[in-house]
C-alpha atoms as a PDB file:
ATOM      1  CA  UNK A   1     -91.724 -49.082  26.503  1.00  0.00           C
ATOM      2  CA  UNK A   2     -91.120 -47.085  29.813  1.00  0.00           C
ATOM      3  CA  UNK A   3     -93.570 -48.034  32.516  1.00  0.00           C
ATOM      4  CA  UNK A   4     -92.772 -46.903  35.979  1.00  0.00           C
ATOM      5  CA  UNK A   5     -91.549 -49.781  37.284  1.00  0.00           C
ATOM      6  CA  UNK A   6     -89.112 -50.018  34.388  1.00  0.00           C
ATOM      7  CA  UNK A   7     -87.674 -46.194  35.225  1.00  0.00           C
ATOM      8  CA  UNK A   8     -86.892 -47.202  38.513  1.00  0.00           C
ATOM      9  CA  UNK A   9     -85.056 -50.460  37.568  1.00  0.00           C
ATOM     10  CA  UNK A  10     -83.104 -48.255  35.303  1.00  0.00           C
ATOM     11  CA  UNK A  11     -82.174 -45.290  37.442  1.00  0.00           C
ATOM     12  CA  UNK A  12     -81.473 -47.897  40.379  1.00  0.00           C
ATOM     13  CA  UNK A  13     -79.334 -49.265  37.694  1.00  0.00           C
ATOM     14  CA  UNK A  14     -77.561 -46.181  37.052  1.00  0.00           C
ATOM     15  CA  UNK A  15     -77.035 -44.723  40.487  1.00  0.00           C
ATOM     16  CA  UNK A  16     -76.398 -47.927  41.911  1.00  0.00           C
ATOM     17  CA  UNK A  17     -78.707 -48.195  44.536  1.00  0.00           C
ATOM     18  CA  UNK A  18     -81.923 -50.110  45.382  1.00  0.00           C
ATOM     19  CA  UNK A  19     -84.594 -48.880  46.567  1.00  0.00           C
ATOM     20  CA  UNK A  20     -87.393 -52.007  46.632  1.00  0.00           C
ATOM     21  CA  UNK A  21     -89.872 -49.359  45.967  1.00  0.00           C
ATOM     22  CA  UNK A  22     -92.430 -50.044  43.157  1.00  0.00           C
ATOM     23  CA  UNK A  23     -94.572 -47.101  43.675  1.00  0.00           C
ATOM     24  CA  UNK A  24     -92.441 -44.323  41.575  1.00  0.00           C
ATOM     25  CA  UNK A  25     -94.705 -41.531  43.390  1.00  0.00           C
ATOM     26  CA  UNK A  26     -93.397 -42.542  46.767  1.00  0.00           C
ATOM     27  CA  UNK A  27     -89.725 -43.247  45.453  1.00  0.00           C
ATOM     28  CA  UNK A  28     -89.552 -39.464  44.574  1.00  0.00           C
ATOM     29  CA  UNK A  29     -91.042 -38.377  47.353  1.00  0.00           C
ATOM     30  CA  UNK A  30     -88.083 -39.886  49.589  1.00  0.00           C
ATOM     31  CA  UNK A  31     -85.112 -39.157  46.949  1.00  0.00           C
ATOM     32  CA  UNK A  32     -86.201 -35.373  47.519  1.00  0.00           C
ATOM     33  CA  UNK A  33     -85.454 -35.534  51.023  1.00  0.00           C
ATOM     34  CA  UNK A  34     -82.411 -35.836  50.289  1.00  0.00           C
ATOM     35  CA  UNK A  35     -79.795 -33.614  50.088  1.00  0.00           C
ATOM     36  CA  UNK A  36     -78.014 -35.142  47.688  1.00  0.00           C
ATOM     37  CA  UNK A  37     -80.728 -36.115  45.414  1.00  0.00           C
ATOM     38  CA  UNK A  38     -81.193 -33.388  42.417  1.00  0.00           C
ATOM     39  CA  UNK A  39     -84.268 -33.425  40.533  1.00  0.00           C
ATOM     40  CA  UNK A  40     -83.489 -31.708  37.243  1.00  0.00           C
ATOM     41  CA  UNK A  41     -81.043 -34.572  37.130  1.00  0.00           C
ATOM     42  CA  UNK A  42     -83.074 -37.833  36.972  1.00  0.00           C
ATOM     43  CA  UNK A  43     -86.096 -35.685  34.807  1.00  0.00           C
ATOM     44  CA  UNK A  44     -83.320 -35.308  32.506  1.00  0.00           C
ATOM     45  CA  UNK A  45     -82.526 -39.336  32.479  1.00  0.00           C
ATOM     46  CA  UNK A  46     -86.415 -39.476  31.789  1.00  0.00           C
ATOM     47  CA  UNK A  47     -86.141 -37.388  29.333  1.00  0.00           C
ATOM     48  CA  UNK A  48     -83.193 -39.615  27.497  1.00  0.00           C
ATOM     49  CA  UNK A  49     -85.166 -42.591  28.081  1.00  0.00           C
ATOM     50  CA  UNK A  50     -87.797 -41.184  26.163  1.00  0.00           C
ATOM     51  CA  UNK A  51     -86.369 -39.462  23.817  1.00  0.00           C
ATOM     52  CA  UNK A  52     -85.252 -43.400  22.404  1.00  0.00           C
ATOM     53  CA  UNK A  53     -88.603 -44.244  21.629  1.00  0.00           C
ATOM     54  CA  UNK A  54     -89.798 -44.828  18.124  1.00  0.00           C
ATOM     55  CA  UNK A  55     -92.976 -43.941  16.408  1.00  0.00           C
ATOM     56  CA  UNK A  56     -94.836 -47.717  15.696  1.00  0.00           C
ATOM     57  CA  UNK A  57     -97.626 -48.201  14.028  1.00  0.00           C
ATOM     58  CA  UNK A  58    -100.405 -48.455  16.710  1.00  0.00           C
ATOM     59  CA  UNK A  59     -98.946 -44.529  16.893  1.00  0.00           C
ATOM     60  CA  UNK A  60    -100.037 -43.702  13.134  1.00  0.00           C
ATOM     61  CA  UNK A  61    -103.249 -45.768  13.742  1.00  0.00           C
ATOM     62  CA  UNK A  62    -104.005 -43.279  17.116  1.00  0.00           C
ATOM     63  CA  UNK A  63    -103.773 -40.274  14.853  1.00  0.00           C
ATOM     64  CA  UNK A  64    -105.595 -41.835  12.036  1.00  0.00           C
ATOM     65  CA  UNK A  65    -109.508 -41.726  14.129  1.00  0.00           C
ATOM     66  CA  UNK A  66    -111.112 -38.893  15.167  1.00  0.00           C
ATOM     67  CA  UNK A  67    -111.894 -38.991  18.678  1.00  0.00           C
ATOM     68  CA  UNK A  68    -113.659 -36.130  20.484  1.00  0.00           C
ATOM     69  CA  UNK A  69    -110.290 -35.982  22.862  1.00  0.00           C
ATOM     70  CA  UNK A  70    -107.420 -37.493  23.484  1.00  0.00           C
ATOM     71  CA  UNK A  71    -105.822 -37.223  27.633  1.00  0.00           C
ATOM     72  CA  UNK A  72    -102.496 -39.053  28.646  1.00  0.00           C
ATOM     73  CA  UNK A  73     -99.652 -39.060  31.355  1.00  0.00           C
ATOM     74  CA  UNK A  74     -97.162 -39.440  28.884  1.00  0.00           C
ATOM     75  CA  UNK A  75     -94.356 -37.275  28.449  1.00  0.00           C
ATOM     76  CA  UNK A  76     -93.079 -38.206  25.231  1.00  0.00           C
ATOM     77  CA  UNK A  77     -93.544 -36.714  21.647  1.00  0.00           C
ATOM     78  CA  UNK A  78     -94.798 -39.690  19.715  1.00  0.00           C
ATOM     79  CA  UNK A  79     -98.360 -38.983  19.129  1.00  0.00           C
ATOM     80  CA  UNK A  80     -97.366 -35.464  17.618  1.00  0.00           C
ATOM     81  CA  UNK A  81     -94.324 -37.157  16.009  1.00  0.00           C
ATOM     82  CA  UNK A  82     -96.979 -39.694  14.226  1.00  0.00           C
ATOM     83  CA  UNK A  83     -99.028 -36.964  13.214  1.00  0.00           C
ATOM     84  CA  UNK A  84     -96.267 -35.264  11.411  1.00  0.00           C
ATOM     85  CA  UNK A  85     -95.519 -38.319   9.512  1.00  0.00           C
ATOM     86  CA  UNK A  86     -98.797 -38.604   7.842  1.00  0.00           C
ATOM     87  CA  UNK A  87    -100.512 -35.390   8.244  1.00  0.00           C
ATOM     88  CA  UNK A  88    -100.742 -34.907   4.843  1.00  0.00           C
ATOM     89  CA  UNK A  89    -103.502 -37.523   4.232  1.00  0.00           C
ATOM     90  CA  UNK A  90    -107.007 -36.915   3.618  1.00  0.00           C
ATOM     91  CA  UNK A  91    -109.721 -36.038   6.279  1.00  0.00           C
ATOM     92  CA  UNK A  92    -106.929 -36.370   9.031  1.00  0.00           C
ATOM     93  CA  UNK A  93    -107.871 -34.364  11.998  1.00  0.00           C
ATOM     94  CA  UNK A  94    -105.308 -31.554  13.677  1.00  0.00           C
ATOM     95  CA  UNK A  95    -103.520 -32.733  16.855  1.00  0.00           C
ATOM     96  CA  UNK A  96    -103.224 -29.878  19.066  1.00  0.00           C
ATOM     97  CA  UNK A  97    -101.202 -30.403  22.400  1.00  0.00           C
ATOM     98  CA  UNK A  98    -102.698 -29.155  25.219  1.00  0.00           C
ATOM     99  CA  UNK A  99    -100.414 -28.444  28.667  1.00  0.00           C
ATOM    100  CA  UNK A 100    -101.340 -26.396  30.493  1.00  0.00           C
ATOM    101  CA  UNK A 101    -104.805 -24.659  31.836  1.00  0.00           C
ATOM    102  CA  UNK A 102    -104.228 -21.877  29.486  1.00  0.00           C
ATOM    103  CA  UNK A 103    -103.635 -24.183  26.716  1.00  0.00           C
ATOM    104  CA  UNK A 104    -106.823 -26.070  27.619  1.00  0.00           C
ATOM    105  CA  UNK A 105    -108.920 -23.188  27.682  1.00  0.00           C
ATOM    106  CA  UNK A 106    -107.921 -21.986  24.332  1.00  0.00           C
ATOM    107  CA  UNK A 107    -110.610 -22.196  21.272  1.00  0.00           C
ATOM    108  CA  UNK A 108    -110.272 -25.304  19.147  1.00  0.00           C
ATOM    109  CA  UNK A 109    -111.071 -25.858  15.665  1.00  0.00           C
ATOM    110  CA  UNK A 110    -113.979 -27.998  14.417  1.00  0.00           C
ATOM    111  CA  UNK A 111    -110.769 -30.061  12.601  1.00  0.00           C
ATOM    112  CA  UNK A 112    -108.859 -30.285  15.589  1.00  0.00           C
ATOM    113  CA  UNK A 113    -108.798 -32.815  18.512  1.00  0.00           C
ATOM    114  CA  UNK A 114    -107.180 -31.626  21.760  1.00  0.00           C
ATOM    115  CA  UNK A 115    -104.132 -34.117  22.846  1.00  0.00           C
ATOM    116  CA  UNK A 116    -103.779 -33.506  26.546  1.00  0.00           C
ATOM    117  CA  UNK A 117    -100.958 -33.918  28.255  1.00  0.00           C
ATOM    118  CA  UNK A 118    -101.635 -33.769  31.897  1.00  0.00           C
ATOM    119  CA  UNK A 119     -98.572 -34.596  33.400  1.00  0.00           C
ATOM    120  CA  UNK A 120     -95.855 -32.521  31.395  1.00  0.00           C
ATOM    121  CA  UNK A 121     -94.597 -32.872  28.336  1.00  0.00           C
ATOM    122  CA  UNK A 122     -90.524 -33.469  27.226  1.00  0.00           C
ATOM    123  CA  UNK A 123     -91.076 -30.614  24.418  1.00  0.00           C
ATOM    124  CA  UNK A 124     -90.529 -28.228  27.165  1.00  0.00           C
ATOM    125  CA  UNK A 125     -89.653 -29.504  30.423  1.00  0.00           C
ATOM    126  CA  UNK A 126     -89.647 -25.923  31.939  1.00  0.00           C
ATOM    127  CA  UNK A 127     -92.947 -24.809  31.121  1.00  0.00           C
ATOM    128  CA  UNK A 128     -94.242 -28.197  31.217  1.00  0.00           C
ATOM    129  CA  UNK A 129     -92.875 -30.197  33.847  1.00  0.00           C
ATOM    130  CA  UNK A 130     -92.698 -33.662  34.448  1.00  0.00           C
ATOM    131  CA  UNK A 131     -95.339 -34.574  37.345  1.00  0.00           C
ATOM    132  CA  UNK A 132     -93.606 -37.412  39.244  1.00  0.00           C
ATOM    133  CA  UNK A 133     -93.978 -36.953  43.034  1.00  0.00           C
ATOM    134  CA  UNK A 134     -96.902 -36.123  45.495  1.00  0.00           C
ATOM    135  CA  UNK A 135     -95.630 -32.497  45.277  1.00  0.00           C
ATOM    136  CA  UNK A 136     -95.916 -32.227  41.649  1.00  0.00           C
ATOM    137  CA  UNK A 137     -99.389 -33.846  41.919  1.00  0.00           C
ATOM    138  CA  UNK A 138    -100.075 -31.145  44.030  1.00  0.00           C
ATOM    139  CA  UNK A 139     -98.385 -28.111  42.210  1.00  0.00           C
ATOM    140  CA  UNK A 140    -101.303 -29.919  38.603  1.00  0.00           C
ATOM    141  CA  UNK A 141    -104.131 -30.367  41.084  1.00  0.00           C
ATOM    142  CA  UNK A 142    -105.914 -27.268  39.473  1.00  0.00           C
ATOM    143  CA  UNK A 143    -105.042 -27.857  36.051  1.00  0.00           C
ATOM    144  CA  UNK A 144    -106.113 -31.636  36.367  1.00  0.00           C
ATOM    145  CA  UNK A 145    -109.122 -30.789  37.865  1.00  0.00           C
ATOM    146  CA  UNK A 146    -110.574 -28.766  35.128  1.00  0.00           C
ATOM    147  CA  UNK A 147    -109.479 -31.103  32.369  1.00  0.00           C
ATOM    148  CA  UNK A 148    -111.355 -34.256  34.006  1.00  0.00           C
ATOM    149  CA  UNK A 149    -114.436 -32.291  35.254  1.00  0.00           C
ATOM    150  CA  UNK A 150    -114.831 -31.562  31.584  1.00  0.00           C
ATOM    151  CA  UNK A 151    -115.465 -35.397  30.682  1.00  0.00           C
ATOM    152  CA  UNK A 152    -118.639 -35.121  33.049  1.00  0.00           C
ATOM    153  CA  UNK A 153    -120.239 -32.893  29.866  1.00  0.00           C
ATOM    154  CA  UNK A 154    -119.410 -35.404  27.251  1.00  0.00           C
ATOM    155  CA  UNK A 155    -122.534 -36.842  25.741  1.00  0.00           C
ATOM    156  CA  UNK A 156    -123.922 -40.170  27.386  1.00  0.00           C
ATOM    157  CA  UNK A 157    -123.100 -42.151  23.980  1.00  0.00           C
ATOM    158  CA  UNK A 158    -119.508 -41.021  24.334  1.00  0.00           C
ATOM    159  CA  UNK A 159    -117.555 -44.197  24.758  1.00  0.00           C
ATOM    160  CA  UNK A 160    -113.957 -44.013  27.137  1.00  0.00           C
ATOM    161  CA  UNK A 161    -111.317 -46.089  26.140  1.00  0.00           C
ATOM    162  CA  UNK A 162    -108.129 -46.941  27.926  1.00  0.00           C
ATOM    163  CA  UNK A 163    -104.964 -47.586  26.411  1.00  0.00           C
ATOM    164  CA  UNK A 164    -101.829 -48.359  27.579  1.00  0.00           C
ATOM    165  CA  UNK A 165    -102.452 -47.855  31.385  1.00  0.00           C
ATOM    166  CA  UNK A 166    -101.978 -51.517  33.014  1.00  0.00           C
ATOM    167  CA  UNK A 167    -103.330 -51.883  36.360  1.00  0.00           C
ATOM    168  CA  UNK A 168    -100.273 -53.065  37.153  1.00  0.00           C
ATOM    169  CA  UNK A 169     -98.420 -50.076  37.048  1.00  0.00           C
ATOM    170  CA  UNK A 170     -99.334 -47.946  40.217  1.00  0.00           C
ATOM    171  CA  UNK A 171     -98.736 -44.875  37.861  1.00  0.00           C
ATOM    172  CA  UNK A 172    -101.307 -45.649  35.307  1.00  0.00           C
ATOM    173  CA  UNK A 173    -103.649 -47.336  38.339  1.00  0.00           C
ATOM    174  CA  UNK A 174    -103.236 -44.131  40.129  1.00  0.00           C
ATOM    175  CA  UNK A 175    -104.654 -42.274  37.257  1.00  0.00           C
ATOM    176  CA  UNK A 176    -107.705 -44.419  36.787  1.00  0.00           C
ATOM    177  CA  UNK A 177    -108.542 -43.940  40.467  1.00  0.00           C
ATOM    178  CA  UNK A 178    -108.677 -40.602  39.842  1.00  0.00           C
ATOM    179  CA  UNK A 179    -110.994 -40.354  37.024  1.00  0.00           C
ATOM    180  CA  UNK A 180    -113.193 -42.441  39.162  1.00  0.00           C
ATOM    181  CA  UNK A 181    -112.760 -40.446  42.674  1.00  0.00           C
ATOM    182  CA  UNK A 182    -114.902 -37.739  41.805  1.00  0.00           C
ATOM    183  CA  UNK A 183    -117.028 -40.136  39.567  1.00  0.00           C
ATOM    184  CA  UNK A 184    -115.732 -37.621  36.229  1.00  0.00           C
ATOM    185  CA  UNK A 185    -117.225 -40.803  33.989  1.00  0.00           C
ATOM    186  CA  UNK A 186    -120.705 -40.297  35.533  1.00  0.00           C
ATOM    187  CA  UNK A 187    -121.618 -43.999  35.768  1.00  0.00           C
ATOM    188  CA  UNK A 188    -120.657 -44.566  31.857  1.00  0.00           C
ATOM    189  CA  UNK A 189    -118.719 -47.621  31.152  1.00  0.00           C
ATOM    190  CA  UNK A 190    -114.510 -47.854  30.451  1.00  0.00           C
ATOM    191  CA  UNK A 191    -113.366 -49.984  28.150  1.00  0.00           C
ATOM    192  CA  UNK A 192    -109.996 -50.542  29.032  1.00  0.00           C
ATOM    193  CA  UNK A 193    -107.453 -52.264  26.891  1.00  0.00           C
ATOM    194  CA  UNK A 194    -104.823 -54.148  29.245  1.00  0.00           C
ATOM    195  CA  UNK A 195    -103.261 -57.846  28.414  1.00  0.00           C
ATOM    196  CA  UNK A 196    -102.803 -58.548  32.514  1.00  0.00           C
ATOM    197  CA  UNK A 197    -105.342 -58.178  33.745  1.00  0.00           C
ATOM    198  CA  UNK A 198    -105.477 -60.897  36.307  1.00  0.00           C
ATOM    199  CA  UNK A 199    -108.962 -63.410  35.468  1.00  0.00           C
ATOM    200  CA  UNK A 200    -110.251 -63.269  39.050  1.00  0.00           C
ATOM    201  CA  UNK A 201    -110.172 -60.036  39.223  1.00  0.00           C
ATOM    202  CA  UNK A 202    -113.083 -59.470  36.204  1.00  0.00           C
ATOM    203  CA  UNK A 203    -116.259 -59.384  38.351  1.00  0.00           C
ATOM    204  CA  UNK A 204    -114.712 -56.730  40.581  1.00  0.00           C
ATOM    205  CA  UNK A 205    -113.859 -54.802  37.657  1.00  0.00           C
ATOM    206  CA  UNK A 206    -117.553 -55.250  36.092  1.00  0.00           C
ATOM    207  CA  UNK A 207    -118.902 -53.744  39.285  1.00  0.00           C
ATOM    208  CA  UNK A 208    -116.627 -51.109  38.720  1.00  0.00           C
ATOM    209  CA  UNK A 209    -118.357 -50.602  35.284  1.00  0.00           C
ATOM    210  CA  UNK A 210    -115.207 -51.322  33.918  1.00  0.00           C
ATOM    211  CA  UNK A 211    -115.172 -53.745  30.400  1.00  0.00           C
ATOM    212  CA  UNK A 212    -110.991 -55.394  30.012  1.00  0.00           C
ATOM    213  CA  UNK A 213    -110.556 -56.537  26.591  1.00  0.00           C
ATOM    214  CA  UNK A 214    -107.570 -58.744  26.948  1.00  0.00           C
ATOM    215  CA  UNK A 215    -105.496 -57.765  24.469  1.00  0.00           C
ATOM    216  CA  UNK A 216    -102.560 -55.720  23.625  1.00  0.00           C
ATOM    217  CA  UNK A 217    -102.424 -52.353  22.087  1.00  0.00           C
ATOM    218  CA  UNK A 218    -101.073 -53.677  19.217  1.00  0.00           C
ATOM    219  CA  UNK A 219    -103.925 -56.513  18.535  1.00  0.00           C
ATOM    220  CA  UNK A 220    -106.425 -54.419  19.360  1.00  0.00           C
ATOM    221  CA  UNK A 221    -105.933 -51.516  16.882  1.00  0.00           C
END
């Protein structure tokens, strides 16, 4: 598993440096000051990082249940790689990646369910780009826009489930503060999966209309 913070120890690591920054966001934002810093370079280190993940089982489950949509900052191929392992069963839905506003915009299938990647996607880092730094946040402002202003015309029974973004990670918090800036979940509750989650902080997230089930990915599924 590759949260943020777990990048930067390893990059640190590997350049030699420390930075004491925990926000991965911000720590881009100053390494591209520099002169010396090259960007292609650590995407690429991201991109071996990555690529030495393993499909699990929590991965086949994902696949397995037909949501209405799938969205996720991940970069990595293991949803589509779990699909490809056991597309071949019965009644199992089409994952079709979607990067890009064009993408998005495209016509799907009754027997598909749109996997969107919003913040680039390792299967083509040059049409797809990694989104890492304020800049980059910038550059997908449009694209993310239209993909979360969507959610506002899912059905009131629609259900949104979290998974894998802890709220201790400022990269998955950052994302859940933006579904809720604009209020794209209308009031409608999240039920977000996330082992810790810190006790005393359960009534603020309640007034947040936010449900934690305390659990790990793994248990839950």
């Amino acid at each position: 598993k590759y949260l943020s913070d777990q990048i930067i120890e390893y990059y640190e690591d590997k350049i030699g440096t420390k930075f004491n920054i925990p926000d991965i966001t911000k720590l881009i934002d100053i390494l591209e000051s520099s002169d010396t810093f090259i960007r292609s370079d650590f995407d690429n280190y991201v991109y071996e990082l990555l690529n030495r993940l393993e499909v699990t089982d929590t991965h086949r489950t994902i696949v397995k249940i037909p949501w209405q949509q799938i969205i996720t900052t991940n970069y990595d191929l293991l949803v589509e790689k779990a699909f490809d392992q056991i597309k071949d069963m019965d009644n199992l839905l089409d994952i079709k990646p979607i990067r890009s506003i064009r993408e998005f915009l495209n016509f799907t299938l009754r027997n598909e369910i749109k996997y969107i990647k919003l913040n680039g996607c390792m299967s083509d880092k040059s049409n797809y780009p990694f989104v890492f730094s304020t800049n980059d946040f910038r550059n997908s402002k449009k694209y993310h826009d239209i993909v979360l202003n969507n959610l506002k015309s899912a059905s009131y029974k629609t259900n949104f489930l979290s998974v894998g973004y802890s709220f201790n990670d400022k990269f998955g918090e950052r994302f859940l503060d933006l579904i809720d800036e604009k209020d794209y979940r209308e009031k409608r509750w999240l039920y977000k999966v996330d082992p810790f989650v810190n006790d005393k902080m359960l009534q603020y997230y309640s007034s947040k209309k936010t449900c934690i089930i305390k659990l790990t990915t793994e248990e839950f599924f």
